[in-house]
C-alpha atoms as a PDB file:
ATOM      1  CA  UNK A   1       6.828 -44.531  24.553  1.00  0.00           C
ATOM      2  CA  UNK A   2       3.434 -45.903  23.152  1.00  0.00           C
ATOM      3  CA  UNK A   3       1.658 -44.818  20.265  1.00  0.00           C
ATOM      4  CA  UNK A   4      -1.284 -43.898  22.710  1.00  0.00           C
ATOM      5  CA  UNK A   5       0.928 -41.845  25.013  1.00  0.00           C
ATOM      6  CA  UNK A   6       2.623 -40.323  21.687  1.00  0.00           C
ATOM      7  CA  UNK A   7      -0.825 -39.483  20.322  1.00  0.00           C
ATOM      8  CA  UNK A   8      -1.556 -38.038  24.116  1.00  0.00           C
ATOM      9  CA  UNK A   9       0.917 -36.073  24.130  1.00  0.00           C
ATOM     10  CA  UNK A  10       0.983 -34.534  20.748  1.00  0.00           C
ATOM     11  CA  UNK A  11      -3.125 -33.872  21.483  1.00  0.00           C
ATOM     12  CA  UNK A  12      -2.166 -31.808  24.410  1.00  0.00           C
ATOM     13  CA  UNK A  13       0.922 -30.352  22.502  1.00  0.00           C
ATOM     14  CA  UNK A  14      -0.749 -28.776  19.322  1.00  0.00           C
ATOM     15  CA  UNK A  15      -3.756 -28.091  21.322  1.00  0.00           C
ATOM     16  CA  UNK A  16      -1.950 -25.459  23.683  1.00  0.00           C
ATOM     17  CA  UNK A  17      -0.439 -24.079  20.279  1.00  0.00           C
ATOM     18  CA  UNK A  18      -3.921 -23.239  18.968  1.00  0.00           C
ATOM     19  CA  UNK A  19      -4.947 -22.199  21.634  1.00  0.00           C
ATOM     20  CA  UNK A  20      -1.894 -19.213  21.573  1.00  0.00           C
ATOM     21  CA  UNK A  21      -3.567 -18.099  18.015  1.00  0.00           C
ATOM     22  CA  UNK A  22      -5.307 -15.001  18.592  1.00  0.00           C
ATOM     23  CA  UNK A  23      -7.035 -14.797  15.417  1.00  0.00           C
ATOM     24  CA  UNK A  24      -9.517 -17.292  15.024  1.00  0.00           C
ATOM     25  CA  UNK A  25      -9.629 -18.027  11.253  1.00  0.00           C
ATOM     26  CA  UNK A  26      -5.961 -18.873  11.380  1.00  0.00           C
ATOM     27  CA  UNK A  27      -6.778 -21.019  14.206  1.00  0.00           C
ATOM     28  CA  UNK A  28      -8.743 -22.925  12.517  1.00  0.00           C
ATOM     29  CA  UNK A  29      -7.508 -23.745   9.170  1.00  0.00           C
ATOM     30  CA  UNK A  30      -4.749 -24.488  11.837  1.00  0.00           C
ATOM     31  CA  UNK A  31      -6.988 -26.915  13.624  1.00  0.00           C
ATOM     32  CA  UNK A  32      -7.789 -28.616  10.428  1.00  0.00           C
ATOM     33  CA  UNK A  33      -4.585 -29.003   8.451  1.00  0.00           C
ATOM     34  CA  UNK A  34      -1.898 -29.556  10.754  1.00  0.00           C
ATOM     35  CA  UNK A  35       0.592 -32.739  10.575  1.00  0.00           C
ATOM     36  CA  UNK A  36       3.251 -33.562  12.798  1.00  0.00           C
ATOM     37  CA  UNK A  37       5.733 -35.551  11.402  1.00  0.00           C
ATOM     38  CA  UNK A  38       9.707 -35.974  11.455  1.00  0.00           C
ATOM     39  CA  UNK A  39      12.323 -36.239  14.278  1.00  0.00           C
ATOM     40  CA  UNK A  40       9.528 -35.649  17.247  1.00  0.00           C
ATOM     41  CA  UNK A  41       7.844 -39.046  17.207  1.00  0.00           C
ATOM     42  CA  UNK A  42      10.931 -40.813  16.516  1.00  0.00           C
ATOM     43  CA  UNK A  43      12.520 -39.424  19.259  1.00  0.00           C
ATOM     44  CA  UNK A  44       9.179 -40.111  21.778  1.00  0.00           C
ATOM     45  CA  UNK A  45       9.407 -43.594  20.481  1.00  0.00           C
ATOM     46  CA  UNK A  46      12.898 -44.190  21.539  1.00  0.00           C
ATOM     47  CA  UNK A  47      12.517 -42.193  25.130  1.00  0.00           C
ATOM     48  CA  UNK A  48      14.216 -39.470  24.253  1.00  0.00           C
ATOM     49  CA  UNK A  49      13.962 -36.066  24.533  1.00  0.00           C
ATOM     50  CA  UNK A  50      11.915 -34.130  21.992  1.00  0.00           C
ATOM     51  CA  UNK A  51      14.165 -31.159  20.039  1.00  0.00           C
ATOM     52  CA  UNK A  52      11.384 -29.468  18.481  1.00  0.00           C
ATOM     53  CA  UNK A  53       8.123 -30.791  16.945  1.00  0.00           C
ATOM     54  CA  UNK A  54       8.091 -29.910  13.282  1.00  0.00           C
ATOM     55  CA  UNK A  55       4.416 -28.677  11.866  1.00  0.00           C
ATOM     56  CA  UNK A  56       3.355 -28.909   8.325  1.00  0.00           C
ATOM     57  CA  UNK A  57      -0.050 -28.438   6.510  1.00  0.00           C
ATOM     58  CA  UNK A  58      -1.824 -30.134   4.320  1.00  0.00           C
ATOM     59  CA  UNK A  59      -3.163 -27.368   2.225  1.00  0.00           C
ATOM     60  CA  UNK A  60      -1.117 -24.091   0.687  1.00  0.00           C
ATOM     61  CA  UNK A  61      -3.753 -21.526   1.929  1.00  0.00           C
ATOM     62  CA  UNK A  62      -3.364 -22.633   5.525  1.00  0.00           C
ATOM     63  CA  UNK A  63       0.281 -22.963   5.115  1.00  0.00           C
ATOM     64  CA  UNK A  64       0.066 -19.074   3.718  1.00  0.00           C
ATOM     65  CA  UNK A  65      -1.933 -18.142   6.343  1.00  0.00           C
ATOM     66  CA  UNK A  66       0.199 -19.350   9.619  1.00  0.00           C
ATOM     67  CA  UNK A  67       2.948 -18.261   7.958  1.00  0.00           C
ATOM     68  CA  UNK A  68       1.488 -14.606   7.529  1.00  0.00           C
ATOM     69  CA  UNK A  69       0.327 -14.770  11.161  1.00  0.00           C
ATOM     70  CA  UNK A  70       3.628 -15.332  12.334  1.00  0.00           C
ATOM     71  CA  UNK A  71       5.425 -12.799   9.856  1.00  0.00           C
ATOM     72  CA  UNK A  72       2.864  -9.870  11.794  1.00  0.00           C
ATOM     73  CA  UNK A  73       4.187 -10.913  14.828  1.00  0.00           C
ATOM     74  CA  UNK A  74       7.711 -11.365  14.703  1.00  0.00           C
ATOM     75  CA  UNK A  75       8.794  -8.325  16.686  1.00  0.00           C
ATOM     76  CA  UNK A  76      12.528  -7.201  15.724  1.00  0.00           C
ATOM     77  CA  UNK A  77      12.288  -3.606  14.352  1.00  0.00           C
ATOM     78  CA  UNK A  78      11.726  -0.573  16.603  1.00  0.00           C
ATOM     79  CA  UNK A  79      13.562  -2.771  19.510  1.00  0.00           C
ATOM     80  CA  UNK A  80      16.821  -3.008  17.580  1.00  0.00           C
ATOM     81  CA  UNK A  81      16.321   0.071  15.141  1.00  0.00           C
ATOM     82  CA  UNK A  82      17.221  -2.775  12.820  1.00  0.00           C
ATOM     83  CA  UNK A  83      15.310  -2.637   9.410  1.00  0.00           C
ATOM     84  CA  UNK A  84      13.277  -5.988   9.142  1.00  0.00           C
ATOM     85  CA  UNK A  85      10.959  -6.186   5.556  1.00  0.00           C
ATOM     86  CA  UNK A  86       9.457  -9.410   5.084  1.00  0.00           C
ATOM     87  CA  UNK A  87       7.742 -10.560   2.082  1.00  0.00           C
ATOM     88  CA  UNK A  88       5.626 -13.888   1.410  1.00  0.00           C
ATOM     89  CA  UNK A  89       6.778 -15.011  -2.190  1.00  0.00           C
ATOM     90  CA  UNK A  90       6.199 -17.911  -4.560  1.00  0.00           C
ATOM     91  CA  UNK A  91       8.274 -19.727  -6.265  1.00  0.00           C
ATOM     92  CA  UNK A  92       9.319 -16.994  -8.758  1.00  0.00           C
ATOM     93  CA  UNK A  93      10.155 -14.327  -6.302  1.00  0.00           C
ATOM     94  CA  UNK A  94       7.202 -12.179  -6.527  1.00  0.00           C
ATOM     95  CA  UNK A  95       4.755 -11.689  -3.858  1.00  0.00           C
ATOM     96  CA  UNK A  96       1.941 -14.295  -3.344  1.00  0.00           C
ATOM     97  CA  UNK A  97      -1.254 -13.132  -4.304  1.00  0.00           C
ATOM     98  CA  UNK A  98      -4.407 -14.470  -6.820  1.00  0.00           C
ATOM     99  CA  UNK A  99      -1.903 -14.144  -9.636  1.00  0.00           C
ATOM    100  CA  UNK A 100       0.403 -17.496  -8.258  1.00  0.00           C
ATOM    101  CA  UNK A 101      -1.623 -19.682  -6.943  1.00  0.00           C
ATOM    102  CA  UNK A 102       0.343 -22.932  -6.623  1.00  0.00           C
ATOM    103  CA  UNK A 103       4.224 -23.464  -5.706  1.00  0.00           C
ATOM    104  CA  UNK A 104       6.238 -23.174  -3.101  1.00  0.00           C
ATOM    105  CA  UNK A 105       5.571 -20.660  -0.134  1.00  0.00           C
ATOM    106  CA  UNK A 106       9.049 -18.584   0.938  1.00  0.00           C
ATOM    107  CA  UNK A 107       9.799 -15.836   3.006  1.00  0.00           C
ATOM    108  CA  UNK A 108      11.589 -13.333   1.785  1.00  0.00           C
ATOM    109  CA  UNK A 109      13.669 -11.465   4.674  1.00  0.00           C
ATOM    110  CA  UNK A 110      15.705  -8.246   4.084  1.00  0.00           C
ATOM    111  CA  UNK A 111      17.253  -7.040   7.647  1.00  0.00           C
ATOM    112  CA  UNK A 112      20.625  -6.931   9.262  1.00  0.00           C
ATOM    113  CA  UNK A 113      19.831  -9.098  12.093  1.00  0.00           C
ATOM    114  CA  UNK A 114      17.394 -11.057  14.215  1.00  0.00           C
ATOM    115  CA  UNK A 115      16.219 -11.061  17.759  1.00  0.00           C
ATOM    116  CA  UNK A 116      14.081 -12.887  20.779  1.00  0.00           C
ATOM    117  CA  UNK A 117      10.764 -10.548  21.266  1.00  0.00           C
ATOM    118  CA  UNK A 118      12.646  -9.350  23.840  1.00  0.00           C
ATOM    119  CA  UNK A 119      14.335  -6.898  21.890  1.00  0.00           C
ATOM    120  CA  UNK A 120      17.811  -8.298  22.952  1.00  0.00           C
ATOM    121  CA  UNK A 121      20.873  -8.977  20.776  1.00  0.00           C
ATOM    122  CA  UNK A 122      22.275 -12.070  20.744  1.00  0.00           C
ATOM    123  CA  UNK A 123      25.931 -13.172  21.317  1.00  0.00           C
ATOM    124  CA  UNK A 124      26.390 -14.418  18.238  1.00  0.00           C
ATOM    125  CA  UNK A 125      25.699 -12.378  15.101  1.00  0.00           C
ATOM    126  CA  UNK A 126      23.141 -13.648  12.165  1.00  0.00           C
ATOM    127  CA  UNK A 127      24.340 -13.684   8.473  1.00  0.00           C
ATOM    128  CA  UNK A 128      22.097 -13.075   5.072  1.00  0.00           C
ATOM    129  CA  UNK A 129      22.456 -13.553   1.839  1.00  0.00           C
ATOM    130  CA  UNK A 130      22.170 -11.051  -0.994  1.00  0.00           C
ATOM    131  CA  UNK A 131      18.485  -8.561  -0.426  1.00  0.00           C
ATOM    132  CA  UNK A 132      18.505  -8.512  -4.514  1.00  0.00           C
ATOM    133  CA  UNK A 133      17.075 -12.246  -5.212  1.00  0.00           C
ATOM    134  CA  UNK A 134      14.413 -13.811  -3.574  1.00  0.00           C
ATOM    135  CA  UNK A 135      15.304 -17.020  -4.087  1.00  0.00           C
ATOM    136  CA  UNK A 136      18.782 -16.163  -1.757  1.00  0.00           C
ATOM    137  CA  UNK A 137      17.106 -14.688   1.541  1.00  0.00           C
ATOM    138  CA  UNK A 138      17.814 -16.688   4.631  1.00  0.00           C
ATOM    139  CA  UNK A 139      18.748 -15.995   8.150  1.00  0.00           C
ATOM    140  CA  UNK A 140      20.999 -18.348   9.673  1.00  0.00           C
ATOM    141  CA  UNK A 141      24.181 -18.844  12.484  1.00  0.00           C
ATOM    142  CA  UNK A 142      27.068 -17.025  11.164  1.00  0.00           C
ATOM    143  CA  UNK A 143      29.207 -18.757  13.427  1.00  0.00           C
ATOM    144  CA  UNK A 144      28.588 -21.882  10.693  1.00  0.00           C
ATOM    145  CA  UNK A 145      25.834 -24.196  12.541  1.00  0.00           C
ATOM    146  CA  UNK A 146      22.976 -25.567  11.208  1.00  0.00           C
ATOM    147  CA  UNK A 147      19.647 -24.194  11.795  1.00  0.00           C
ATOM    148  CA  UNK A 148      18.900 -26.856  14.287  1.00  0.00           C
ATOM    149  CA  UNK A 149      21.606 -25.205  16.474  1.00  0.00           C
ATOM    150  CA  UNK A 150      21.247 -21.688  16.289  1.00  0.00           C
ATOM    151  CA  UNK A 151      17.463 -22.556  17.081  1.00  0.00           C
ATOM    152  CA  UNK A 152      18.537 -24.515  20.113  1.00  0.00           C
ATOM    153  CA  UNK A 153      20.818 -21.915  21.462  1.00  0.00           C
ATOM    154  CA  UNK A 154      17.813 -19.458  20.867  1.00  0.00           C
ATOM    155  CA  UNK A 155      15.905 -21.892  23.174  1.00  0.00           C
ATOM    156  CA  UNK A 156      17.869 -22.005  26.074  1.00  0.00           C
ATOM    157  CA  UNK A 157      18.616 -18.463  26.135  1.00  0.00           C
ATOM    158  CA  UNK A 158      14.538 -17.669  26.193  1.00  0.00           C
ATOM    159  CA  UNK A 159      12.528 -18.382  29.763  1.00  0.00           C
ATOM    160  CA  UNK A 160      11.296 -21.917  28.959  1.00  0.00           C
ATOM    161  CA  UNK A 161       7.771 -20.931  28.429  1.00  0.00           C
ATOM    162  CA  UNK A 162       5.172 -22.105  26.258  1.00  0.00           C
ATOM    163  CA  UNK A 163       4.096 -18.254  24.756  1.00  0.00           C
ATOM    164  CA  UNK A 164       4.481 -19.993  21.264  1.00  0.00           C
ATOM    165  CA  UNK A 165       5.965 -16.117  19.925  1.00  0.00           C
ATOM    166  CA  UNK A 166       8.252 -16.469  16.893  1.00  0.00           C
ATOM    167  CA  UNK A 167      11.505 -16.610  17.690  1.00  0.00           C
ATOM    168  CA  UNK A 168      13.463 -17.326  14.674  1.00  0.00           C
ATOM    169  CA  UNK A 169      12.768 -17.202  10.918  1.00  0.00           C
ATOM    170  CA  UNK A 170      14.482 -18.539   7.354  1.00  0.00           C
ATOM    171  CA  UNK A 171      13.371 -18.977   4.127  1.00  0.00           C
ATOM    172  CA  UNK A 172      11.980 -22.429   4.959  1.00  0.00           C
ATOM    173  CA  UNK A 173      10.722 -21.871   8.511  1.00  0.00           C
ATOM    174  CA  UNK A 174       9.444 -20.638  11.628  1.00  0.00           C
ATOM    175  CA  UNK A 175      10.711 -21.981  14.915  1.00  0.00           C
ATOM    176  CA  UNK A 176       8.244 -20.644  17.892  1.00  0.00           C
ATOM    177  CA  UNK A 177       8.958 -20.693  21.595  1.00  0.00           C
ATOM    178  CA  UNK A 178       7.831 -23.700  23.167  1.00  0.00           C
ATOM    179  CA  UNK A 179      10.054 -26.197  20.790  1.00  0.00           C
ATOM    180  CA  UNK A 180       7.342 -25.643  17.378  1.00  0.00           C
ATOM    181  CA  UNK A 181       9.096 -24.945  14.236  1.00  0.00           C
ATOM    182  CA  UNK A 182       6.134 -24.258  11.759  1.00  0.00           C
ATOM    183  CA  UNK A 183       8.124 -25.719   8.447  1.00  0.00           C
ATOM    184  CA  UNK A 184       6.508 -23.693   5.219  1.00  0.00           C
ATOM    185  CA  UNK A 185       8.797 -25.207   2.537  1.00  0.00           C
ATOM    186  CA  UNK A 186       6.431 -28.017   1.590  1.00  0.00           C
ATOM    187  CA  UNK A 187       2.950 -28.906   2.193  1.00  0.00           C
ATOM    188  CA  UNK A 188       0.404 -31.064   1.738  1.00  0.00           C
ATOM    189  CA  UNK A 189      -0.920 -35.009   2.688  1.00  0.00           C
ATOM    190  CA  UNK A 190       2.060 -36.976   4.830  1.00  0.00           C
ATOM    191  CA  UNK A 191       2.977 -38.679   2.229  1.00  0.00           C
ATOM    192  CA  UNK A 192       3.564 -36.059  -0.511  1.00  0.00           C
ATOM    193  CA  UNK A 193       5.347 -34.868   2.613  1.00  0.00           C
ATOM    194  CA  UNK A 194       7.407 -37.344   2.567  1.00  0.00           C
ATOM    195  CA  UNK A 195       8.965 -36.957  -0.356  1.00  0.00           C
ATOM    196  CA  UNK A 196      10.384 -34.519   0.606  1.00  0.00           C
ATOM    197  CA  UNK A 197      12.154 -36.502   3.687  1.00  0.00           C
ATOM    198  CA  UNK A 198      14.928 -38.591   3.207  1.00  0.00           C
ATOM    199  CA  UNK A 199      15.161 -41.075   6.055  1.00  0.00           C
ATOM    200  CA  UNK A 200      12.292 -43.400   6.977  1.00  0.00           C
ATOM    201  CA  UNK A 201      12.795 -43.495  10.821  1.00  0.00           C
ATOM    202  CA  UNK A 202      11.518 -39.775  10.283  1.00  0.00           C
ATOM    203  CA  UNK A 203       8.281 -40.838   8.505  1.00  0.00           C
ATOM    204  CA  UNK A 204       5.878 -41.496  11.208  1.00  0.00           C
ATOM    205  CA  UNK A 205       2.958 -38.932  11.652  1.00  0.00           C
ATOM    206  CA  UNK A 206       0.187 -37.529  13.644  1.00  0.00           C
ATOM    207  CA  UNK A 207      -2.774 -35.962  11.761  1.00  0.00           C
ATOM    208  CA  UNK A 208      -4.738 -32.710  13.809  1.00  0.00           C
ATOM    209  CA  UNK A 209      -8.291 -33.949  11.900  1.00  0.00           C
ATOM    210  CA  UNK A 210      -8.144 -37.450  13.424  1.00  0.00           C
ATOM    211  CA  UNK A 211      -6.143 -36.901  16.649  1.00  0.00           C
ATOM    212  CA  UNK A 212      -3.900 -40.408  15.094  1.00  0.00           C
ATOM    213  CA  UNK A 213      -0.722 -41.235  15.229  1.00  0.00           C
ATOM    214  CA  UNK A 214       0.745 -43.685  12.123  1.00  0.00           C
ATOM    215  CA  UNK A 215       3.402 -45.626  13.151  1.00  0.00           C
ATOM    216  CA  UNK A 216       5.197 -47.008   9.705  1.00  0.00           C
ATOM    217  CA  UNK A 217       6.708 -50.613   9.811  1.00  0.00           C
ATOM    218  CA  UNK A 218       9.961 -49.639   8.155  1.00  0.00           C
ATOM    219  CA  UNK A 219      10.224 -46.723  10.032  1.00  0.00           C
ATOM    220  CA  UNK A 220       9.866 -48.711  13.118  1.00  0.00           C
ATOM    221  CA  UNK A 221      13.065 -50.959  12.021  1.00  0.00           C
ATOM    222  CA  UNK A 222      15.083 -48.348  11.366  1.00  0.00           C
ATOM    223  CA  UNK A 223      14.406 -46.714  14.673  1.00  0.00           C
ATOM    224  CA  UNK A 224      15.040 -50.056  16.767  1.00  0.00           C
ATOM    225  CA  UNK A 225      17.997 -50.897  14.810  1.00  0.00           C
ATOM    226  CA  UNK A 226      18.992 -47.051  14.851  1.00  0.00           C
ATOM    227  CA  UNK A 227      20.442 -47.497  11.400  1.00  0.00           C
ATOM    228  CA  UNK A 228      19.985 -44.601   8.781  1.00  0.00           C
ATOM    229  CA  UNK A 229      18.144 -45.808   5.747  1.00  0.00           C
ATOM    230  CA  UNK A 230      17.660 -44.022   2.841  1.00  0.00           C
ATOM    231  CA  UNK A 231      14.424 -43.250   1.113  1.00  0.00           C
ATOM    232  CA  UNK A 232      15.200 -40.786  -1.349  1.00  0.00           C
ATOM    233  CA  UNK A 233      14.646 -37.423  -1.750  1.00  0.00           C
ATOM    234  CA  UNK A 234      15.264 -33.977  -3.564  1.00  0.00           C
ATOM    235  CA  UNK A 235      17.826 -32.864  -1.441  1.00  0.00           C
ATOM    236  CA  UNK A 236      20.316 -35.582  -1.485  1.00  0.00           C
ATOM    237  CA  UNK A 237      23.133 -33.043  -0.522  1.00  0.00           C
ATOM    238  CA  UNK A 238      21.670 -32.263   2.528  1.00  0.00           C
ATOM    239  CA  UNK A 239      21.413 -35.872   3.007  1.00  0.00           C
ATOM    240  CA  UNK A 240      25.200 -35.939   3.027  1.00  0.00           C
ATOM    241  CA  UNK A 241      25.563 -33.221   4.950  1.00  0.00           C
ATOM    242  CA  UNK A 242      23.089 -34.464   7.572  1.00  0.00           C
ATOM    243  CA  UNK A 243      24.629 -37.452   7.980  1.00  0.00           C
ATOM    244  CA  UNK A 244      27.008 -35.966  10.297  1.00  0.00           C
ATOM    245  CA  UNK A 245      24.240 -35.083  12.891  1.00  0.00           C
ATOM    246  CA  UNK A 246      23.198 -38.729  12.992  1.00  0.00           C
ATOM    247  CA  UNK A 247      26.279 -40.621  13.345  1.00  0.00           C
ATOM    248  CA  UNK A 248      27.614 -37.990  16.484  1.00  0.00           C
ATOM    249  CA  UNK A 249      23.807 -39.576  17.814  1.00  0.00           C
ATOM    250  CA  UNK A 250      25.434 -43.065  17.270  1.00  0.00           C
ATOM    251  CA  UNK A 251      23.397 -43.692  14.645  1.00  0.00           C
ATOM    252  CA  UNK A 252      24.791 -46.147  11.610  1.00  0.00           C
ATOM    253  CA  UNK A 253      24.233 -46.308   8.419  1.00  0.00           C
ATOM    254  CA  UNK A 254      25.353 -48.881   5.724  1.00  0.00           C
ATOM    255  CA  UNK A 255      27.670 -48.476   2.544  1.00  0.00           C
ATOM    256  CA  UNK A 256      24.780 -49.366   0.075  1.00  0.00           C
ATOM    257  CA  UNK A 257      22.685 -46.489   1.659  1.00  0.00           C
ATOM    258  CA  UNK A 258      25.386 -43.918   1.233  1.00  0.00           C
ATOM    259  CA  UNK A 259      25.519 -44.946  -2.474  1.00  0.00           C
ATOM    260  CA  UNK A 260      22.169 -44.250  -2.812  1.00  0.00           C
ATOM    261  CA  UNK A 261      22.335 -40.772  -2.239  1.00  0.00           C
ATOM    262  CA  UNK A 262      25.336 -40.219  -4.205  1.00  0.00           C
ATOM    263  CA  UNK A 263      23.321 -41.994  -7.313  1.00  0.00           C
ATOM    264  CA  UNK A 264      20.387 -39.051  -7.035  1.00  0.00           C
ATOM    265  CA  UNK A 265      23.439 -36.284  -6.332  1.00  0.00           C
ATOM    266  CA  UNK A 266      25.388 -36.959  -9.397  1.00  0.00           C
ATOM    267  CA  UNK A 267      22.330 -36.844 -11.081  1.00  0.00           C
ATOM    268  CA  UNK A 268      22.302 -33.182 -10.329  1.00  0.00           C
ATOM    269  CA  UNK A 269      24.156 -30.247 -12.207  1.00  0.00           C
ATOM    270  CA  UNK A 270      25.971 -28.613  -9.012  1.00  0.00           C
ATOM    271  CA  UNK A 271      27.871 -26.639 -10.912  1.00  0.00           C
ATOM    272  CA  UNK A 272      24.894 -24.300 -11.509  1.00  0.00           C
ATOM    273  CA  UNK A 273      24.146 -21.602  -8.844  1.00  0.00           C
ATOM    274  CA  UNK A 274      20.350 -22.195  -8.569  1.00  0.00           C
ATOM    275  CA  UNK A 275      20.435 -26.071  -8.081  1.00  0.00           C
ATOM    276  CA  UNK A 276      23.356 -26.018  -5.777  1.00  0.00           C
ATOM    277  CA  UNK A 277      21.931 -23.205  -3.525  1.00  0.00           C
ATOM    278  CA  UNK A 278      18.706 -25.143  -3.623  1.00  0.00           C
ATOM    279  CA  UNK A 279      20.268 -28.324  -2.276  1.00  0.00           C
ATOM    280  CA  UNK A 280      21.781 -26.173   0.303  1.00  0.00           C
ATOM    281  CA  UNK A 281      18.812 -24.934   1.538  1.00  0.00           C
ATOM    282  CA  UNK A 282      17.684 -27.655   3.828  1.00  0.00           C
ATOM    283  CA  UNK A 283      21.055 -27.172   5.765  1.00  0.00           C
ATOM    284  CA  UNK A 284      20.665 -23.439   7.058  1.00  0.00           C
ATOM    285  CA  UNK A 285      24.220 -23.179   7.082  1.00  0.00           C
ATOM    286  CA  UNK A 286      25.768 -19.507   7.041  1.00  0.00           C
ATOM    287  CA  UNK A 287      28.948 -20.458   5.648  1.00  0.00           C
ATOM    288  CA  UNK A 288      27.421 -22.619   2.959  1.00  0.00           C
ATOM    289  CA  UNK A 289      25.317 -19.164   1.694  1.00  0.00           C
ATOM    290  CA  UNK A 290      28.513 -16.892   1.994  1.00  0.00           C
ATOM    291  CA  UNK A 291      30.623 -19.605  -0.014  1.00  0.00           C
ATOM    292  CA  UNK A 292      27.714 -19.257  -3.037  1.00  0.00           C
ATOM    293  CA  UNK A 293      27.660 -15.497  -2.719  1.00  0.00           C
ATOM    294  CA  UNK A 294      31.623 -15.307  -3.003  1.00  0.00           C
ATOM    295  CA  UNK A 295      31.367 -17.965  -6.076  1.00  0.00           C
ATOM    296  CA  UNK A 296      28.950 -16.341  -7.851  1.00  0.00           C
ATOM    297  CA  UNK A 297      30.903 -12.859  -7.958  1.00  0.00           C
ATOM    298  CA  UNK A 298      33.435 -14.993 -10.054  1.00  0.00           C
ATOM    299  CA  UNK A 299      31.049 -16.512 -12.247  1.00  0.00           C
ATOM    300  CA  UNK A 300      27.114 -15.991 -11.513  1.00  0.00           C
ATOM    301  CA  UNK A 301      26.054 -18.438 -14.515  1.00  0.00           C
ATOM    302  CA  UNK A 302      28.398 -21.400 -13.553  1.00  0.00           C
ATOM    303  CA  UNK A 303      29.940 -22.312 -10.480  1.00  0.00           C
ATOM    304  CA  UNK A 304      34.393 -23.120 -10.514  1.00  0.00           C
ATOM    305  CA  UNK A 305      35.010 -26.364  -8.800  1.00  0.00           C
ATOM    306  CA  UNK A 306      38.015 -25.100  -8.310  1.00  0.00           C
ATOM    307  CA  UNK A 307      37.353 -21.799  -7.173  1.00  0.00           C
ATOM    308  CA  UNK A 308      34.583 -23.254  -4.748  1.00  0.00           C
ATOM    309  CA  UNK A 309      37.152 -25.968  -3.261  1.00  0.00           C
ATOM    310  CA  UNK A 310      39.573 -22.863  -2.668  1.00  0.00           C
ATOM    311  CA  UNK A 311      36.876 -21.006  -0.682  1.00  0.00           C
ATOM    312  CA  UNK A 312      35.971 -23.932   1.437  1.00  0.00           C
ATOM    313  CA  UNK A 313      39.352 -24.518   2.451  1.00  0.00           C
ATOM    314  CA  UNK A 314      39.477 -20.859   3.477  1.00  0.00           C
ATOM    315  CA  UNK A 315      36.911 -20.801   5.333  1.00  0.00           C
ATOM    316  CA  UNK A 316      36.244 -23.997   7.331  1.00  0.00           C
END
């Protein structure tokens, strides 16, 4: 596909998600901030199909503001009679408000379950982690999947409509009807973005202020030669993880790449809780957040290699 049809398409795209933002202030910091960026172009450039387009901001307040939008609308509670509280919180776990004005943006989710707006139960159940620490909350497939799956299977179970209602939240994210996941993890320009992002092929962008796509040389190379090269990033243990995903695509990816990310995740203490769990966090996976919950009732100040390697065994 061209970069005009791309940009075409993505115009039309976003522009029907605006348009399904009922309150107009939203709508437009919406209007104004939004960036595209990620697996959606690449895949538009190699004529595939499109998973989900992924949605980022370039500010914090807009990025606070969708997300709060979303939160109000998210309809799980009186359907189910399951308890839902969800919190917007910073970087230290308390709510955002004047007080914490920079940082991350999280939401913090305390319920036994979630749901379509439908009100109906999925087949498969949802997992969280502990209700006690902010930093923990996530809702993800029990059944061990990624986030990228249990958001698929949410898909095809929903009429394939373009409503744009929430359908699925985590600490990082909120996937809408329609194939939008709204990411709220990180913000600002593409390429502060992007370092954040740990493959180039996924670098290419599309800005809501300029209606433009920016097709990146090396990004371009990597897509043509559909070989995985790495970039860097703070998550280099989802990197590993993710790798999976890519090769089952037929994707390649060389041995001096692969070193690469294991230079930036020995770099990293693993064997502490927080750092570990935050690595983790880009994967979504159930398991992964029951494995740290059943660790840390060992040892919540330093994680047992041995213990952990015991767990996993028992468990996957």
């Amino acid at each position: 596909m061209k970069s005009k049809t791309i940009n075409a398409v993505l115009h039309k795209k976003i522009g029907a998600w605006l348009r399904s933002i009922e309150d107009d202030s939203v709508r437009e910091m919406a209007q104004k901030n939004t960036i595209v960026t990620g697996g959606a172009i690449a895949s538009m450039l190699l004529n595939e199909p499109v998973n989900d387009y992924d949605i980022y901001f370039r500010d914090r307040a807009t990025t606070i503001a969708v997300a709060r939008y979303y939160m109000s609308r998210f309809k799980v509670k009186e359907r189910q009679g399951i308890p839902c509280e969800m919190r917007l919180v910073g970087d230290d776990g308390e709510p955002i408000n004047d007080t914490n004005p920079t940082g991350r943006v999280k939401i913090m989710i305390q319920s036994s379950g979630i749901a379509s707006d439908e009100g109906t139960k999925k087949p498969y159940e949802y997992f969280e982690a502990r209700q006690d620490d902010a930093a923990g909350q996530y809702v993800g497939e029990l059944m061990g999947g990624d986030i990228e799956d249990a958001t698929d299977a949410i898909e095809r179970e929903l009429p394939d409509d373009n409503d744009y209602r929430p359908v699925f939240l985590s600490t990082n994210a909120i996937t809408l009807s329609g194939k939008i996941q709204i990411v709220i993890r990180f913000f600002g320009n593409p390429d502060e973005i992007h370092e954040n992002y740990d493959f180039v092929h996924c670098t290419n962008y599309w800005t809501s202020w300029d209606h433009k796509v920016v097709l990146r040389q090396d990004a371009l190379e990597s897509l043509l030669a559909r070989e995985l090269r790495y970039v860097g990033s703070k998550y280099p243990v989802c990197s590993i993880i993710r790798l999976r995903k890519f090769i089952r695509r037929g994707w390649t990816i060389n041995a001096g790449q692969i070193l690469k990310i294991l230079m930036q995740a020995n770099a990293l203490d693993l064997t502490d809780p927080k750092v570990l769990e935050d690595q983790l966090t880009g994967v979504d996976a159930a398991y992964f957040i029951e494995i740290l919950e059943k660790v840390k009732v060992k040892d919540p100040n330093k994680i047992d290699t041995a213990y952990l390697v015991e767990i996993i065994d028992r468990m996957f």
